[in-house]
N, C-alpha and C. Protein backbone atom coordinates (compact mmCIF):
# COMPACT_ATOMS: atom_id res chain seq x y z
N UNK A 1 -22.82 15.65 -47.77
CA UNK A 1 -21.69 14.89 -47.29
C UNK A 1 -21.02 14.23 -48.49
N UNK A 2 -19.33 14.27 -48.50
CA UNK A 2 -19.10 13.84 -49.53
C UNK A 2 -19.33 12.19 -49.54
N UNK A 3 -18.55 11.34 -51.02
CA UNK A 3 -19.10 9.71 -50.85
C UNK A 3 -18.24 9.10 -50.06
N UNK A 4 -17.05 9.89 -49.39
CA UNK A 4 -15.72 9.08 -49.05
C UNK A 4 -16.65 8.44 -47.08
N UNK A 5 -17.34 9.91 -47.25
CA UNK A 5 -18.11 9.71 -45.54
C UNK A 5 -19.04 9.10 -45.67
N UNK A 6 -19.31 8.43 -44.22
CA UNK A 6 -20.35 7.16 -44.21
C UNK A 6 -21.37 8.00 -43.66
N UNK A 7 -22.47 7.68 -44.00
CA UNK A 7 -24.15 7.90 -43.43
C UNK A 7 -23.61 7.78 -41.66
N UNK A 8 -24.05 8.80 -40.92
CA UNK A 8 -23.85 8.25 -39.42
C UNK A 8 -25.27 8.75 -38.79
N UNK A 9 -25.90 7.82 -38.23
CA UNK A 9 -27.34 8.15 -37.33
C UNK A 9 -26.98 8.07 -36.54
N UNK A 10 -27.81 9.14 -35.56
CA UNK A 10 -27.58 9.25 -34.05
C UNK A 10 -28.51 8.88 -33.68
N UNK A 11 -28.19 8.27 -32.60
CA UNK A 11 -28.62 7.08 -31.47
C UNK A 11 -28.01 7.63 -29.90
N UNK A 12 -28.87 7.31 -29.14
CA UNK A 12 -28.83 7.22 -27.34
C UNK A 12 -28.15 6.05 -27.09
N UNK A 13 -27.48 5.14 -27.76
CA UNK A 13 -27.26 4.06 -27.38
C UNK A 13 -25.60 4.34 -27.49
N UNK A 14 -25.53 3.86 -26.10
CA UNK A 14 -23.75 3.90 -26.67
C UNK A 14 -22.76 3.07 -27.62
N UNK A 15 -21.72 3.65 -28.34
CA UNK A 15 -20.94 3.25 -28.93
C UNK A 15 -19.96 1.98 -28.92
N UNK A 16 -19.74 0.97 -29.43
CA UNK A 16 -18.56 0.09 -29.02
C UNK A 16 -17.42 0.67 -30.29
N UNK A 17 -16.29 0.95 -29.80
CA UNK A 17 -15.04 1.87 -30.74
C UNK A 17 -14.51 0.29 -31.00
N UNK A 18 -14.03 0.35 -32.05
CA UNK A 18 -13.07 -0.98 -32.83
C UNK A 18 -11.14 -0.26 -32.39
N UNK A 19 -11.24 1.28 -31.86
CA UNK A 19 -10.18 1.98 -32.27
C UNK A 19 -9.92 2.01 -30.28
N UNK A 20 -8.56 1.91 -30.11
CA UNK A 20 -7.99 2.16 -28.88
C UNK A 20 -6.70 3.17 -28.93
N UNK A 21 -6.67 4.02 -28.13
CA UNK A 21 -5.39 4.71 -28.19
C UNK A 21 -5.11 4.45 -27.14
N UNK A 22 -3.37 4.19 -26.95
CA UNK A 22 -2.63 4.31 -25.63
C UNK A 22 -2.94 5.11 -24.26
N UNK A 23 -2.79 4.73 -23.41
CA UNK A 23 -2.82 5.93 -22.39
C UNK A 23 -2.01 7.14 -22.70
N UNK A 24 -2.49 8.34 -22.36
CA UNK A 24 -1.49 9.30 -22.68
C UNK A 24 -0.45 9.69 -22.16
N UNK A 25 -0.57 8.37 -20.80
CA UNK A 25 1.09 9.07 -20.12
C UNK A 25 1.84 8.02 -20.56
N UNK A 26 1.57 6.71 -21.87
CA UNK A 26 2.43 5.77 -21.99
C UNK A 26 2.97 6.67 -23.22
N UNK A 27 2.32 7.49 -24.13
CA UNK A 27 2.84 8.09 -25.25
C UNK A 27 3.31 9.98 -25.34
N UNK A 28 3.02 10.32 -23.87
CA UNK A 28 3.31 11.69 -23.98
C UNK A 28 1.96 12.89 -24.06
N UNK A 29 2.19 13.77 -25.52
CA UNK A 29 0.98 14.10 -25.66
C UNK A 29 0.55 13.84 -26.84
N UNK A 30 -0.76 14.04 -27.55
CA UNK A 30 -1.70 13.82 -29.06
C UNK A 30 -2.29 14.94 -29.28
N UNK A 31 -1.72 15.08 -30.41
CA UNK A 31 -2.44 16.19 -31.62
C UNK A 31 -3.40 15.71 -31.78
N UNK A 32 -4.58 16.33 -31.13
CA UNK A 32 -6.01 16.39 -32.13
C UNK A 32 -6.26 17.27 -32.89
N UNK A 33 -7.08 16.90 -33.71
CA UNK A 33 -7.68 18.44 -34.88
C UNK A 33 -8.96 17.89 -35.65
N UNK A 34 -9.78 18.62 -35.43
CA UNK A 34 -11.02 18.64 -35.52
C UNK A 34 -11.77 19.33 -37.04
N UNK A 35 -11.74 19.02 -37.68
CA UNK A 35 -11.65 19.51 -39.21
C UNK A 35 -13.29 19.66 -39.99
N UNK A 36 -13.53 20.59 -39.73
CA UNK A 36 -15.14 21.05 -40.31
C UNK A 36 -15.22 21.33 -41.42
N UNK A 37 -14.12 21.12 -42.28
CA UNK A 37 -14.63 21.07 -43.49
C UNK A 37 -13.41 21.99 -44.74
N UNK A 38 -13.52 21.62 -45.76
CA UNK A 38 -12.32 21.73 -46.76
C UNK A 38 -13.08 23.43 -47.90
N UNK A 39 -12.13 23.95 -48.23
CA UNK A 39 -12.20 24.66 -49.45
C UNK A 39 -11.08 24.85 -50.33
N UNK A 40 -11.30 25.10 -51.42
CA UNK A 40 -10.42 25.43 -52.77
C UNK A 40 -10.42 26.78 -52.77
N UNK A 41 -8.94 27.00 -52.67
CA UNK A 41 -8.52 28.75 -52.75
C UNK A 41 -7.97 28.86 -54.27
N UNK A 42 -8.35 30.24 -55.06
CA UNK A 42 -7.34 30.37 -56.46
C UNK A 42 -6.26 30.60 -55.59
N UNK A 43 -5.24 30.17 -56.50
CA UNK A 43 -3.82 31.00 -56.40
C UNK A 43 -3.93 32.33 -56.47
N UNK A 44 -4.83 32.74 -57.24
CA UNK A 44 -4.19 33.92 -57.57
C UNK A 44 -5.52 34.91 -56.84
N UNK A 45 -6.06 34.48 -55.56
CA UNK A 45 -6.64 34.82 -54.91
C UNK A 45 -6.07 35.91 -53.83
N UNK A 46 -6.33 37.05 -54.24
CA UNK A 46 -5.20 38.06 -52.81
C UNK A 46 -5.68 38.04 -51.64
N UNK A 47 -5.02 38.75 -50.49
CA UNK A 47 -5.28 38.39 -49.17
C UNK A 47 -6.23 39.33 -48.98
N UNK A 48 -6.55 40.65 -49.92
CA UNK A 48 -7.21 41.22 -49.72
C UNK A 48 -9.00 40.75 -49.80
N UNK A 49 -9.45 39.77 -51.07
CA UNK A 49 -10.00 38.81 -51.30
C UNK A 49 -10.54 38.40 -49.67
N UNK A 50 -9.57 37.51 -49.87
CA UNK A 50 -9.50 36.68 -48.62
C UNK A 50 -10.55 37.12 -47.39
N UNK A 51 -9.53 37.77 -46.97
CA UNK A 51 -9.93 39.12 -46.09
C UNK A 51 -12.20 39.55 -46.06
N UNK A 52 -12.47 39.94 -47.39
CA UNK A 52 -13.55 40.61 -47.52
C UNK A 52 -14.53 39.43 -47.83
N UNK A 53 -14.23 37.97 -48.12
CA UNK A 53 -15.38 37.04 -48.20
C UNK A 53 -15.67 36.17 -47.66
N UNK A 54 -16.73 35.32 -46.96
CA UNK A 54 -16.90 34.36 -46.77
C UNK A 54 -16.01 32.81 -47.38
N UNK A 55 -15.55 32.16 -47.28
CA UNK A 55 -14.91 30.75 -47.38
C UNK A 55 -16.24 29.70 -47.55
N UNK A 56 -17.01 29.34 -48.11
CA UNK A 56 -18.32 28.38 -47.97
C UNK A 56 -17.34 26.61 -47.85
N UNK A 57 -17.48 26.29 -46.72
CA UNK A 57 -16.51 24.54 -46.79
C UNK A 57 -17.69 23.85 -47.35
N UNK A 58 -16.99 22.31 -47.69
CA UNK A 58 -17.78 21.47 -48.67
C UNK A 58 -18.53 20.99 -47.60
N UNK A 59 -18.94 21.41 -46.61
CA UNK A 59 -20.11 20.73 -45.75
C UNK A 59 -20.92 21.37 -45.58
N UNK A 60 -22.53 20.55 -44.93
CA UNK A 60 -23.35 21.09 -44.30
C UNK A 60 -23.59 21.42 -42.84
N UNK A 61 -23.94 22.32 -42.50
CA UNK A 61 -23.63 22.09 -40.99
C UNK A 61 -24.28 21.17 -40.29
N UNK A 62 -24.93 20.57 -40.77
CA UNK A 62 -25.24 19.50 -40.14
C UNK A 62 -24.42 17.80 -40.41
N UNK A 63 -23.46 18.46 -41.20
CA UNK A 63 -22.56 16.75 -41.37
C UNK A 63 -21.73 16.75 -40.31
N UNK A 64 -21.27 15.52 -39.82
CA UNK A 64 -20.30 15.27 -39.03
C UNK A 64 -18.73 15.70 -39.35
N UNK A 65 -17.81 16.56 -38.31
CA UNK A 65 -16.64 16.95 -38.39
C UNK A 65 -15.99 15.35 -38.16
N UNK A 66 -14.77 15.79 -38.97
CA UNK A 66 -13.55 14.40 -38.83
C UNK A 66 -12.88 15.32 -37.43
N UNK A 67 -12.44 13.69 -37.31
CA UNK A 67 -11.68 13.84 -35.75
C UNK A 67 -10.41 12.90 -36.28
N UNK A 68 -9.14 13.84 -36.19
CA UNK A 68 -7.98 13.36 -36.15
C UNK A 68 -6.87 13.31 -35.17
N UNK A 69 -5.64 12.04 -35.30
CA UNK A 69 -5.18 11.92 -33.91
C UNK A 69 -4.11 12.45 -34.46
N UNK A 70 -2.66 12.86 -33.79
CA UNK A 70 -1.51 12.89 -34.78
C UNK A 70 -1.88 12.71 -36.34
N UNK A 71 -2.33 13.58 -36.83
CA UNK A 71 -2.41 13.23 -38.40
C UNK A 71 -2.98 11.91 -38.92
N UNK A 72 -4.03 11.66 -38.11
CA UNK A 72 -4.89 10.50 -38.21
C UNK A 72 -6.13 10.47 -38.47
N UNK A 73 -7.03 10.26 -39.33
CA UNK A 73 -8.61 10.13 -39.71
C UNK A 73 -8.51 8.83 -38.57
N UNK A 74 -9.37 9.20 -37.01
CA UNK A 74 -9.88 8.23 -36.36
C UNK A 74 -11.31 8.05 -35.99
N UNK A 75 -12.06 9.05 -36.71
CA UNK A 75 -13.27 8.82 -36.54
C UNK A 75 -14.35 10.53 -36.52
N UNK A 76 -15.86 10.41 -36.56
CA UNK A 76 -16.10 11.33 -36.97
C UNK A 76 -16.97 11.89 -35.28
N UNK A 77 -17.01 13.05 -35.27
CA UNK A 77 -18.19 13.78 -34.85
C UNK A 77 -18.97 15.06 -34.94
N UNK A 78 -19.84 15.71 -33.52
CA UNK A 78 -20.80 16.62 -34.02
C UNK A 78 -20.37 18.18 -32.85
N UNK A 79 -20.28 19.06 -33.66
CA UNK A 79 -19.47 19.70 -32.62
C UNK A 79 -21.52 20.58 -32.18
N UNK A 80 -21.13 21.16 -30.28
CA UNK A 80 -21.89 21.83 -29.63
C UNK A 80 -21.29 22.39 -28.69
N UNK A 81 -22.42 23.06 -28.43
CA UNK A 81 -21.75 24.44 -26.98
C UNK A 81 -21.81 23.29 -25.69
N UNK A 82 -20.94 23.25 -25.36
CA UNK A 82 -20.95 23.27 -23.71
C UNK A 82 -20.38 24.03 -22.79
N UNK A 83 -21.16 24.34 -22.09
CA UNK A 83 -20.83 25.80 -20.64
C UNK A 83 -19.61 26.75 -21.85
N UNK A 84 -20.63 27.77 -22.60
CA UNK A 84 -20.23 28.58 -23.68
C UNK A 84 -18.99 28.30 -24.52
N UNK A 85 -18.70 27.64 -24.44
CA UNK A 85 -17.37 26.57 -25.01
C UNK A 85 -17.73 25.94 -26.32
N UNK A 86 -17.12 25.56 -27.32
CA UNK A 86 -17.66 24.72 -28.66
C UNK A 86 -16.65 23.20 -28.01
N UNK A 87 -17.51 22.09 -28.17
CA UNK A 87 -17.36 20.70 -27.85
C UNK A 87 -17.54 20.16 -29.05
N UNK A 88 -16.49 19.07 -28.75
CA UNK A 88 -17.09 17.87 -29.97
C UNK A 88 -17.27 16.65 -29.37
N UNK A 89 -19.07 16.13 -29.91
CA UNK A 89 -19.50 14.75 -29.43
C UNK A 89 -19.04 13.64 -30.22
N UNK A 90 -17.90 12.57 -29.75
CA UNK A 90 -18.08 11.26 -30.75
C UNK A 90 -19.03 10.92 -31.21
N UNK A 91 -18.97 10.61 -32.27
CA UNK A 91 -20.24 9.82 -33.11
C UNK A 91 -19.80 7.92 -33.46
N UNK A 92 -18.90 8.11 -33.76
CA UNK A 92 -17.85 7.26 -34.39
C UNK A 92 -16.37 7.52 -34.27
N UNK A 93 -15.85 6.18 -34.11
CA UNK A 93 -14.39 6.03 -34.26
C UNK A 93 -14.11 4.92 -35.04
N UNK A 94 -13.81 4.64 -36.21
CA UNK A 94 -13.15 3.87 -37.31
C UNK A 94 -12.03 2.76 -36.73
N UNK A 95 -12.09 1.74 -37.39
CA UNK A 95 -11.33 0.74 -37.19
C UNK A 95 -9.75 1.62 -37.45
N UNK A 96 -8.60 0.85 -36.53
CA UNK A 96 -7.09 1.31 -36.44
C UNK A 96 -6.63 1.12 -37.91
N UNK A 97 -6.55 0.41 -38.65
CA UNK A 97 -6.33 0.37 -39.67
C UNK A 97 -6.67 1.04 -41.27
N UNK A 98 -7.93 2.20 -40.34
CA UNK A 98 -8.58 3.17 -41.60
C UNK A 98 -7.35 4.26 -41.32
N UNK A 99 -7.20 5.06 -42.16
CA UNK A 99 -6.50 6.08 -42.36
C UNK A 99 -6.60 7.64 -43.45
């Protein structure tokens, strides 16, 4: 995990969020995006490249994915299958003022 992410232990105990979002029928709809992890492409990397290799992201699979709102770092979690589906469990949600 990189140093920017915080240590997060999981616990049975539920969460208190510092972070509130609007109802969604007071604001419309929200972009989420769920972000598992970053890589560095060369430029001068072809699509053919591309195409024939693996991408390795700077995580482990066992670190927590960021969870963003509209283009927002609001907090992190752990993605799993539910009813053959990939889910993501909150872990954390960051104070409104992190970004």
């Amino acid at each position: 995990m990189s140093s920017t992410q915080p240590e997060i232990a999981l616990t049975d105990e539920p969460f208190e969020s510092r972070w509130t979002l609007p109802a969604l029928d007071e604001v419309g709809t929200a972009r989420v995006r769920i972000v598992l992890g970053r890589v560095d492409i060369d430029p001068e990397t072809t699509d053919e490249q591309l195409a024939a290799s693996p991408l390795p992201l700077d995580r482990r699979l066992a670190d927590p994915v960021e969870i963003e709102v509209d283009g927002r770092l609001i907090g992190y979690g752990e993605v799993f299958v539910h009813e053959d589906k990939l889910a993501i469990r909150v872990l954390e949600l960051l104070a409104k003022d992190v970004s």
